[in-house]
Protein backbone atom coordinates (compact mmCIF):
# COMPACT_ATOMS: atom_id res chain seq x y z
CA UNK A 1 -4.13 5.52 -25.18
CA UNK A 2 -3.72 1.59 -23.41
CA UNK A 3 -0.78 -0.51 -23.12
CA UNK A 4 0.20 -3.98 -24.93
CA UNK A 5 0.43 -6.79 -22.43
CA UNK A 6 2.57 -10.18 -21.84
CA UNK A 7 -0.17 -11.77 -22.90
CA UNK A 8 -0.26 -9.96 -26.37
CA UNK A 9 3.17 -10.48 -26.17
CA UNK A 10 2.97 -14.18 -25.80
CA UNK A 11 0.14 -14.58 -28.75
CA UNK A 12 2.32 -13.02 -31.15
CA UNK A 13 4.79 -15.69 -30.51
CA UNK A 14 8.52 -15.58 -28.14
CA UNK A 15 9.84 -19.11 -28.95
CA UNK A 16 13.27 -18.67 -29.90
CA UNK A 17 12.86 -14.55 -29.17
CA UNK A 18 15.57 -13.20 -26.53
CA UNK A 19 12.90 -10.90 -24.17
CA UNK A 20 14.33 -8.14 -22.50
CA UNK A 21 12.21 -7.94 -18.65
CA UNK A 22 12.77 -4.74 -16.37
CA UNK A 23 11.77 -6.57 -13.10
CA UNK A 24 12.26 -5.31 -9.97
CA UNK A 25 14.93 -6.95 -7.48
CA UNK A 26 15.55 -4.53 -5.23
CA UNK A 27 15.53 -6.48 -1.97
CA UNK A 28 16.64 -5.95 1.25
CA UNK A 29 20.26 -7.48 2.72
CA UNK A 30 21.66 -8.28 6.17
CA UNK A 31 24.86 -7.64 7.38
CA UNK A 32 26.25 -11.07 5.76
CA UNK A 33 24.28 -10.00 2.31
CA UNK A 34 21.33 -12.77 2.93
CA UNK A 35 17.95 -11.47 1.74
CA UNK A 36 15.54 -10.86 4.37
CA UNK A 37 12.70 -10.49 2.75
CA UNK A 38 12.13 -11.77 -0.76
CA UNK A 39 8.51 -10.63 -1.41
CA UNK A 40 9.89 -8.74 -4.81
CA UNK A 41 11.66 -12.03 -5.72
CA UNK A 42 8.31 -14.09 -5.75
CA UNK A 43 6.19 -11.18 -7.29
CA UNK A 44 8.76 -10.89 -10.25
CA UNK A 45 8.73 -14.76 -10.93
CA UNK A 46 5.00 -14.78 -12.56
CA UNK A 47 6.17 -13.10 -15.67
CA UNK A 48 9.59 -14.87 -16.06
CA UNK A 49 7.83 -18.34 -15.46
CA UNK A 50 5.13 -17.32 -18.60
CA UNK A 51 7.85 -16.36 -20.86
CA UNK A 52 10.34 -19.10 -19.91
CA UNK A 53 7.55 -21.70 -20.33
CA UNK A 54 6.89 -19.72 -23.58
CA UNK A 55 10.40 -20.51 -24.77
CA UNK A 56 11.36 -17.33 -24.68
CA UNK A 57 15.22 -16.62 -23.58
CA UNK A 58 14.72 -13.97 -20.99
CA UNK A 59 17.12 -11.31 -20.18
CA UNK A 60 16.67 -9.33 -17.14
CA UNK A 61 17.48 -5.71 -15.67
CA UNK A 62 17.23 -4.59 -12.31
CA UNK A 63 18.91 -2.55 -9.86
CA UNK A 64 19.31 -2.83 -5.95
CA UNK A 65 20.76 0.03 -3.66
CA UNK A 66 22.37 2.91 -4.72
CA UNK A 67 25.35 2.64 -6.45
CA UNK A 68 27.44 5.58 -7.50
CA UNK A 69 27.79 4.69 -10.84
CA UNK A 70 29.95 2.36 -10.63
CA UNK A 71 30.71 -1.79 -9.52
CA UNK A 72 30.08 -2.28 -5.81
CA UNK A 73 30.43 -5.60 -4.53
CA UNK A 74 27.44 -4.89 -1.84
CA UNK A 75 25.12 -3.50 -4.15
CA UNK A 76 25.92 -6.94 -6.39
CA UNK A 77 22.59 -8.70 -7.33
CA UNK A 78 23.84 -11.86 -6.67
CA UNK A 79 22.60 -12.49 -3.87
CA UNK A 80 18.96 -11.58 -5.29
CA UNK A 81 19.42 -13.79 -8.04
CA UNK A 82 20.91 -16.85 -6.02
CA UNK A 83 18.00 -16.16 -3.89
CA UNK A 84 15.76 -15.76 -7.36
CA UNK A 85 17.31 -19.07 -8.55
CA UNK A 86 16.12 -21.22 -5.18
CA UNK A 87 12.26 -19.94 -5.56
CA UNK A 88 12.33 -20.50 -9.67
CA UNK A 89 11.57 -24.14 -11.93
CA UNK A 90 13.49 -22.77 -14.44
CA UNK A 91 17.36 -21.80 -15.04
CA UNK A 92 18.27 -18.51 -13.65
CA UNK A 93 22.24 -17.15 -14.15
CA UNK A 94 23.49 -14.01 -13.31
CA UNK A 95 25.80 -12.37 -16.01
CA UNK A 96 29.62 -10.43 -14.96
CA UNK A 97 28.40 -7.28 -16.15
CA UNK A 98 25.78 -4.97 -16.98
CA UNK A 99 26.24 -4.60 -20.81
CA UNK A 100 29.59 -5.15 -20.92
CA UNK A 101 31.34 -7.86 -23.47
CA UNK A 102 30.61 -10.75 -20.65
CA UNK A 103 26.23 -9.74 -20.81
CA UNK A 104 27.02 -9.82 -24.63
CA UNK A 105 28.32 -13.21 -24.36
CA UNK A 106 26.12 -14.86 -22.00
CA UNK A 107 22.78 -13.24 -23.89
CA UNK A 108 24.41 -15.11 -27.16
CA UNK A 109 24.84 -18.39 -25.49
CA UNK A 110 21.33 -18.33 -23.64
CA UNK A 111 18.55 -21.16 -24.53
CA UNK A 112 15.15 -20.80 -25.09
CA UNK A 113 13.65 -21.04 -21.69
CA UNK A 114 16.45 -19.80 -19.89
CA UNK A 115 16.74 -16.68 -17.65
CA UNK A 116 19.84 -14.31 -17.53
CA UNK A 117 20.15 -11.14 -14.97
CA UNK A 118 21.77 -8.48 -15.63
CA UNK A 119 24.29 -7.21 -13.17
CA UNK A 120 22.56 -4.27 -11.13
CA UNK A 121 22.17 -1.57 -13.96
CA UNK A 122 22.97 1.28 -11.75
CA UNK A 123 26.75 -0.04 -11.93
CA UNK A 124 26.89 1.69 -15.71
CA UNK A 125 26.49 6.04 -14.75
CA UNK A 126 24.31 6.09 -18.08
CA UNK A 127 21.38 4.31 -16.47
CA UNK A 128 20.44 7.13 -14.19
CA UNK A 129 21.99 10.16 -16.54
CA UNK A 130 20.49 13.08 -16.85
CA UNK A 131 21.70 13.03 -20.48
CA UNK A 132 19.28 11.63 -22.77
CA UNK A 133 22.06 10.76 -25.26
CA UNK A 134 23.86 9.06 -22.41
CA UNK A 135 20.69 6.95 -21.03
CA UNK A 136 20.01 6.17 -24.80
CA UNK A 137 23.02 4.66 -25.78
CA UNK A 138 23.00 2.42 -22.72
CA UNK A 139 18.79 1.75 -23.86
CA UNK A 140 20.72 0.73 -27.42
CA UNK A 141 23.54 -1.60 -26.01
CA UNK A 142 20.31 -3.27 -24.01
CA UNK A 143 18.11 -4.01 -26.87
CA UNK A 144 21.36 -5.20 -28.42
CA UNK A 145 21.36 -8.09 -26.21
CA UNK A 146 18.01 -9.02 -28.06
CA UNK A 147 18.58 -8.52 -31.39
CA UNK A 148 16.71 -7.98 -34.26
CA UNK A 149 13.23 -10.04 -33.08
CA UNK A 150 13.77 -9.08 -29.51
CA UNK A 151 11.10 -6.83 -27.09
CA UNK A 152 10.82 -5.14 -24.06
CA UNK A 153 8.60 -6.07 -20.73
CA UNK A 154 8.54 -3.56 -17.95
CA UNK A 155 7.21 -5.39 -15.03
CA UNK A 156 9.32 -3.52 -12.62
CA UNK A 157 6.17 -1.16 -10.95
CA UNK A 158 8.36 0.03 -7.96
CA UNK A 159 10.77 1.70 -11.29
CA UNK A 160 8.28 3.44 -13.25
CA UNK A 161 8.68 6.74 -11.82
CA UNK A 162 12.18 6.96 -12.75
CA UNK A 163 13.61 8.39 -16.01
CA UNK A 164 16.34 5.78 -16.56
CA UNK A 165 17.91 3.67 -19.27
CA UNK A 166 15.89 0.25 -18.59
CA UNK A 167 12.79 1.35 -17.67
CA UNK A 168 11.71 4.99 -20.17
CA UNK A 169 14.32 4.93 -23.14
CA UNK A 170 14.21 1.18 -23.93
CA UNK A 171 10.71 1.48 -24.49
CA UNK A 172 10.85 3.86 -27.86
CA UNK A 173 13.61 1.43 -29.00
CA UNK A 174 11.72 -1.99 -28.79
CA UNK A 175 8.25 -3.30 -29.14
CA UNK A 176 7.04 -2.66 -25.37
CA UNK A 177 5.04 -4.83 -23.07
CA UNK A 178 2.91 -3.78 -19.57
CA UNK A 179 4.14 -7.08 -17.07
CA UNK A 180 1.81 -8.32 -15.08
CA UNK A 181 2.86 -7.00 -11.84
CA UNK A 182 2.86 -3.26 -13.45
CA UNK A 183 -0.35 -4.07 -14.36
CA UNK A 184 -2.10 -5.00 -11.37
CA UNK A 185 -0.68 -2.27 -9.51
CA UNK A 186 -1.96 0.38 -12.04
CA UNK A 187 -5.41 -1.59 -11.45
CA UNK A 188 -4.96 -1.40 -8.10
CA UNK A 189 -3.76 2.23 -7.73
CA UNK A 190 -6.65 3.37 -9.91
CA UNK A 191 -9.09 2.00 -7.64
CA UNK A 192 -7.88 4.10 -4.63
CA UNK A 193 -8.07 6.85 -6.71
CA UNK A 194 -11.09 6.30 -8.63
CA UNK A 195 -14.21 6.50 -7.27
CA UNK A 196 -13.34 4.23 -4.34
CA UNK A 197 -15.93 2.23 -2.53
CA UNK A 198 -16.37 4.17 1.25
CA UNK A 199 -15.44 4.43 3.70
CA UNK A 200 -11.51 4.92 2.26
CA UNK A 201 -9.75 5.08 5.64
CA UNK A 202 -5.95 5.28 4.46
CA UNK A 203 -2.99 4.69 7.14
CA UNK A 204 0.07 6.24 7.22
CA UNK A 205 3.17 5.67 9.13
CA UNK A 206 7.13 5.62 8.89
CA UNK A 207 9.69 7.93 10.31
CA UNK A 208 9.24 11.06 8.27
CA UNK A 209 6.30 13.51 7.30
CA UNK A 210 8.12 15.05 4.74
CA UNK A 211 8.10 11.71 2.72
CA UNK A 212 4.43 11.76 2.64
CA UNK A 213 3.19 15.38 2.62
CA UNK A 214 2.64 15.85 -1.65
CA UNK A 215 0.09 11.92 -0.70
CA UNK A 216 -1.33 13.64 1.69
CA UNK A 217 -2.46 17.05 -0.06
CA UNK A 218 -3.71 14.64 -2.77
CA UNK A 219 -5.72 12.84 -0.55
CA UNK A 220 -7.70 15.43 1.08
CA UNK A 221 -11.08 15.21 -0.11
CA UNK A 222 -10.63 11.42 -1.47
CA UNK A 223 -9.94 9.94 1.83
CA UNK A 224 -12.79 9.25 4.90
CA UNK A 225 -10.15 9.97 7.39
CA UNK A 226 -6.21 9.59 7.65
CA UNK A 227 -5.13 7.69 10.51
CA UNK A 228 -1.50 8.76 11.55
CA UNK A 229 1.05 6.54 13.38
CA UNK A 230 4.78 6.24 12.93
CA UNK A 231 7.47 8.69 13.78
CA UNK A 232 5.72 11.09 11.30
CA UNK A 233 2.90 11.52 14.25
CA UNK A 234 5.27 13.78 16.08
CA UNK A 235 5.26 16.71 13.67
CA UNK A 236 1.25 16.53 13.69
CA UNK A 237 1.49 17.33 17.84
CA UNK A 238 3.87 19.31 17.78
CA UNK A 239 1.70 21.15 14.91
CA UNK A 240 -0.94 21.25 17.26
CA UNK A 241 0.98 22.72 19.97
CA UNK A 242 2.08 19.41 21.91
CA UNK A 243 5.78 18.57 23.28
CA UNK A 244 6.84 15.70 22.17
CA UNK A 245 10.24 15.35 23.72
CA UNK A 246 13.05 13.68 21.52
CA UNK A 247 10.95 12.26 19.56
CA UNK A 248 11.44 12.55 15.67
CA UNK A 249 10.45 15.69 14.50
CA UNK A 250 10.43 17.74 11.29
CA UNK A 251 10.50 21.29 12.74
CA UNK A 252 10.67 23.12 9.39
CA UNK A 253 7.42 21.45 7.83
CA UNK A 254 4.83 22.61 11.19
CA UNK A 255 3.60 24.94 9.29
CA UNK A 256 2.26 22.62 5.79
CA UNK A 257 1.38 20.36 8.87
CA UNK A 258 -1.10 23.17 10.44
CA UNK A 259 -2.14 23.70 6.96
CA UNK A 260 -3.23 20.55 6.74
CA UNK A 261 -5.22 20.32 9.62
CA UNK A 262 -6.58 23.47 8.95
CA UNK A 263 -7.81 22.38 5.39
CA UNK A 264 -8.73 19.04 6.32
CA UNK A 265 -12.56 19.33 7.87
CA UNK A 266 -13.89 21.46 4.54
CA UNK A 267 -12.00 18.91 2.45
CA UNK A 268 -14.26 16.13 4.23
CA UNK A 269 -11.20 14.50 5.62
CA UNK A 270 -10.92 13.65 8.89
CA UNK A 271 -7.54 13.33 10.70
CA UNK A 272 -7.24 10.99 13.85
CA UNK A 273 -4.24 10.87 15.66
CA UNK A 274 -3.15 8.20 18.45
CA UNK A 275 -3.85 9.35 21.70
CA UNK A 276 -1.33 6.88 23.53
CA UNK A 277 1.92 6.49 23.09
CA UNK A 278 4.74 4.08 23.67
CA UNK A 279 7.56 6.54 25.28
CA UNK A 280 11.08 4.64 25.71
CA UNK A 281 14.10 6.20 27.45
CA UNK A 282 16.24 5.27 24.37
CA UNK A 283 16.39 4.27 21.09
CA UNK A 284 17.04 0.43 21.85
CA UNK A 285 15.26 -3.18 21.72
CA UNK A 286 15.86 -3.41 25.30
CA UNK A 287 14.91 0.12 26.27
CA UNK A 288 12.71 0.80 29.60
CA UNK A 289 9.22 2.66 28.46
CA UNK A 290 6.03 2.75 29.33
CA UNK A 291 2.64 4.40 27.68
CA UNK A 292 1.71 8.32 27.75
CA UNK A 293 -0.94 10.01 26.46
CA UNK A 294 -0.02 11.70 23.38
CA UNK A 295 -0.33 15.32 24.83
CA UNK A 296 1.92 13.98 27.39
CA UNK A 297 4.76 12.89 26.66
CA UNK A 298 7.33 14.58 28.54
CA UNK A 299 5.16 14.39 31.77
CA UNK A 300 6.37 10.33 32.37
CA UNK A 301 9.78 9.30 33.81
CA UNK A 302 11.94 10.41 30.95
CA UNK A 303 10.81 14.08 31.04
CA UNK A 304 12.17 15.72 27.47
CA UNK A 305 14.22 12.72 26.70
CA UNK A 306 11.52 10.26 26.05
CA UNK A 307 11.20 9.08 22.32
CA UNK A 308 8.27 7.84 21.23
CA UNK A 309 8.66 4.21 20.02
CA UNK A 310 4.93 3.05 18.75
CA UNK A 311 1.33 3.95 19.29
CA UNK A 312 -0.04 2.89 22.72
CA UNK A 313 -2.93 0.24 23.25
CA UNK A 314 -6.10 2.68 23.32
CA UNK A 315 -4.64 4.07 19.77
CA UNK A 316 -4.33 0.48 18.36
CA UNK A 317 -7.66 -0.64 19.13
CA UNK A 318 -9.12 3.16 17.80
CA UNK A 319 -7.09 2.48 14.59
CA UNK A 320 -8.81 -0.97 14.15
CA UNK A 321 -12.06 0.45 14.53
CA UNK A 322 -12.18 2.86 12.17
CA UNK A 323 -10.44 0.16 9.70
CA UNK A 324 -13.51 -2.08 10.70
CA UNK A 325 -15.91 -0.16 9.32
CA UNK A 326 -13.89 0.67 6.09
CA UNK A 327 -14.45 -0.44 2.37
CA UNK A 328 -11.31 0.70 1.47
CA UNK A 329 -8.11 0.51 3.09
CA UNK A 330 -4.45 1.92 2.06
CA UNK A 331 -1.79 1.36 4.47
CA UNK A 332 1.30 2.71 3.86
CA UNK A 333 4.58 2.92 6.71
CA UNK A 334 4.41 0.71 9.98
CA UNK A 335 2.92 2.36 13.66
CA UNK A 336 6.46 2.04 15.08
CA UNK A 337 9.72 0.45 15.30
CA UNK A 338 8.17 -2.82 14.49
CA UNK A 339 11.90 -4.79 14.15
CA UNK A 340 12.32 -4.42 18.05
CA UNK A 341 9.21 -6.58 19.54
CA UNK A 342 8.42 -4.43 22.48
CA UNK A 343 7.58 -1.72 19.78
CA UNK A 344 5.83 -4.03 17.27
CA UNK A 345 2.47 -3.87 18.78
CA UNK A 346 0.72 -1.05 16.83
CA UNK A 347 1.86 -2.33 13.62
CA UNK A 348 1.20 -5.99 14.59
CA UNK A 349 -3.09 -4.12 15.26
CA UNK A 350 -3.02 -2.32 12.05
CA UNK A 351 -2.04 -5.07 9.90
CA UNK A 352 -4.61 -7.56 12.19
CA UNK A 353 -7.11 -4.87 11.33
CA UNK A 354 -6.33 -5.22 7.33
CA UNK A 355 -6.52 -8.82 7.42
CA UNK A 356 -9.84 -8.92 8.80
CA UNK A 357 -11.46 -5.92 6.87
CA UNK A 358 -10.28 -7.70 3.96
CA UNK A 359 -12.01 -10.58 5.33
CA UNK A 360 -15.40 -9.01 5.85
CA UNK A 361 -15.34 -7.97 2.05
CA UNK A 362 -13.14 -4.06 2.27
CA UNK A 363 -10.39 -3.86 -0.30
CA UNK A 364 -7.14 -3.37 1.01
CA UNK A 365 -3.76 -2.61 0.42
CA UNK A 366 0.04 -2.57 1.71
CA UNK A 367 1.55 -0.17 0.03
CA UNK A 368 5.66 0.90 0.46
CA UNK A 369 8.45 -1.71 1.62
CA UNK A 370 8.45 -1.28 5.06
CA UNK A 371 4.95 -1.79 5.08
CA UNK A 372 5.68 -5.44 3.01
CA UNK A 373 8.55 -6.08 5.44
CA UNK A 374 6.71 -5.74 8.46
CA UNK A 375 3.88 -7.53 7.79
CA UNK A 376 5.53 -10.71 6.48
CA UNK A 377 8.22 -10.63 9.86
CA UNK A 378 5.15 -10.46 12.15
CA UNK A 379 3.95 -13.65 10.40
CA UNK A 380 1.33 -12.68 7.92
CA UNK A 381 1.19 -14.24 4.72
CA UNK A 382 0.74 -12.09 1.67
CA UNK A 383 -2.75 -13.63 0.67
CA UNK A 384 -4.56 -12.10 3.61
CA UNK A 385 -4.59 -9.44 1.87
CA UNK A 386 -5.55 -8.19 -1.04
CA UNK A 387 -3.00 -6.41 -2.34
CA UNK A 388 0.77 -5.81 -1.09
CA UNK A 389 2.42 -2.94 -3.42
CA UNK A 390 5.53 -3.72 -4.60
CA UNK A 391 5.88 0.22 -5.75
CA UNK A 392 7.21 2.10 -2.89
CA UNK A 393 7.99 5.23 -3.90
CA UNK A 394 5.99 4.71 -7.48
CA UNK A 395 3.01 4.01 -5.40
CA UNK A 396 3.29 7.25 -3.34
CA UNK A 397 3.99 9.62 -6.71
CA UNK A 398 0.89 7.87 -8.57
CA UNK A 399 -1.38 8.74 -5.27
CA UNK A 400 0.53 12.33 -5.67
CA UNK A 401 -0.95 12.68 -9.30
CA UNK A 402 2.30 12.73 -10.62
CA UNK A 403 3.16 11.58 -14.50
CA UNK A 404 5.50 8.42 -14.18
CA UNK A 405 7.98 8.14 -17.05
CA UNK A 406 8.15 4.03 -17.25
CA UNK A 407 4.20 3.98 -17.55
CA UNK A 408 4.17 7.24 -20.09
CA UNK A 409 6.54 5.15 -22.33
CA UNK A 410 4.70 2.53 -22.25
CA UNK A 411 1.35 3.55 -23.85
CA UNK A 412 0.40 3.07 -27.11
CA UNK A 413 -1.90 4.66 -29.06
């Protein structure tokens, strides 16, 4: 089995072809609906570029938020695609409605060259269905919008585990194309699980354990050692019989935790744990805190209300270390609450870390979107390192082992 690319795609020919894209806009808003970070945006544009330049009349689908179903004006991907319009050299226009009679109209009237988004395809209930009939009719009105010499690109990676409308059933209607962005994420992915050149130190942070216990059962026995940060730290104390005051903690998964770590030294994985922390009285920029050691955290000044914001100093530099001396690096979920600065620190080390192991010749790679987010509002640019995952939660089921639909579809034989 392999997979057609664009650039099959583009030898057989898309001048005068209307090219259905499932890219992935899914970008974070503010309060006032301003993107604040656009790093899907510019990884998108690529493909749309080489098929506009082709003089192909692109039609895009994408999603952002979670809409019930239905129209909601802040789940509107307007402003991803007035956003999308500012960073692209070629027209970009954003349709009234999903697949409605106004998409119908402004797919008929599009020029070669020219780009048109969908609205978000989670407004229509049949995108997300569990009814194959339902999600297949939707696929139908879709490949409608191309007609009879139309096909299908799927460069939406951070998608392909879902079992929706644009991104499995379209693919048995139309001739099917691997983007480029799916594609160097499957490259990527492959190589992390793959033989991967050691030391593989992998890094995982964020607020909950529970999001990333099925990556780490798969990764005992690939991975050199798991280094553990974020609010998910908390249930590994606890695990190991530690208070950990008000911090976040996932009382009802201690025991998989203990499992873990009971598993972990025959596996050949080795688990290292901060052994600082940054304890605040309250969950606030401005909080007062001050650094604990990790077995101690309701010994400082807050007693059992403290809440642990961010690895301490000693833990950042550890974490560096051991990335240091890595060949292979996968970071996914920041140290701490890296939006308020006097808990950015440990992230701001980590990331440091990656851009200089990527330096010295280690591959490495952000994976997840808080991961992307922090590391480009702490002021690193993308290109210092050498890969930032646009997948999210595709990236953590592929490291789980698990099938994902939008790739499955896309094989050919």
């Amino acid at each position: 089995m392999g997979y057609a690319s664009i650039d099959d795609l583009l030898a057989e020919g898309v001048r005068g072809r209307r090219i259905l894209v499932r890219s992935d806009l899914n970008v974070p808003l503010d309060d006032s609906q301003r993107v604040t970070d656009d790093g899907r945006l510019r990884a998108s544009l690529p493909v749309l570029r080489k098929l506009s330049e082709a003089g192909a009349a692109v039609i895009v689908m994408a999603h952002l938020g979670r809409p019930k179903g239905a129209p909601e004006a802040k789940y509107s991907l307007r402003p991803a695609v007035d956003r999308l319009a500012e960073l692209a050299d070629f027209s970009v226009t954003l349709a009234g409605d999903t697949a409605g009679e106004q998409a119908r109209a402004a797919a008929q009237a599009l020029s070669d060259g020219e780009v048109l988004v969908l609205e978000n395809v989670r407004f229509d209930p049949r995108e997300t269905s569990k009814d194959e009939s339902e999600r297949a009719a939707l696929a139908h009105e879709f490949a409608g919008l191309a007609g009879s010499s139309g096909a299908y690109v799927n460069d939406a990676f951070g998608a392909v585990h879902r079992k929706h409308a644009s991104v499995y059933d379209l693919a048995a209607i139309l001739p099917s194309y691997q983007g480029d962005l799916v594609k160097a994420e499957v490259e990527v992915l492959q190589r992390l699980t793959t033989d991967p050149e050691r030391p593989f130190v992998v890094v995982l942070g964020g607020s909950k354990v529970s999001d990333k216990l099925a990556v780490i059962e798969n990764l005992l026995g690939k991975a050199d050692r798991l280094l553990i940060g974020g609010g998910m730290v908390f249930t590994f104390l606890a695990a190991q019989g530690h208070k950990v005051g008000a911090c976040l903690l996932e009382a009802d998964q201690l025991d998989t935790v203990r499992g873990y770590l009971d598993r972990a030294a025959e596996a050949g994985t080795e688990f290292v744990f901060p052994t600082d922390i940054v304890v605040a009285e309250k969950f606030a920029p401005d909080a007062g805190h001050g650094v604990l050691a990790a077995d101690a955290i309701e010994s400082g000044p807050y007693g059992a209300g403290g809440i642990g914001l961010d690895i301490g100093p000693v833990s950042g530099s550890d974490f560096a270390a051991h990335i240091a001396q890595a060949k292979t690096v996968f970071w996914n979920g920041p140290m701490g609450v890296f939006e308020f600065e006097a808990f950015a620190e440990g992230t701001r080390v980590v990331a440091q870390a990656l851009v200089e192991a990527q330096r010295n010749g280690a591959l490495t790679v952000v994976g997840g979107g808080d991961s992307a987010a922090a590391v480009r509002g702490l002021g690193f640019e993308d290109t210092q390192f050498g890969h930032i995952s646009t997948g999210g939660g595709a990236s953590l089921e592929y490291l789980e082992g698990k099938e994902l639909p939008g790739l499955t579809a896309l094989e050919r034989a």
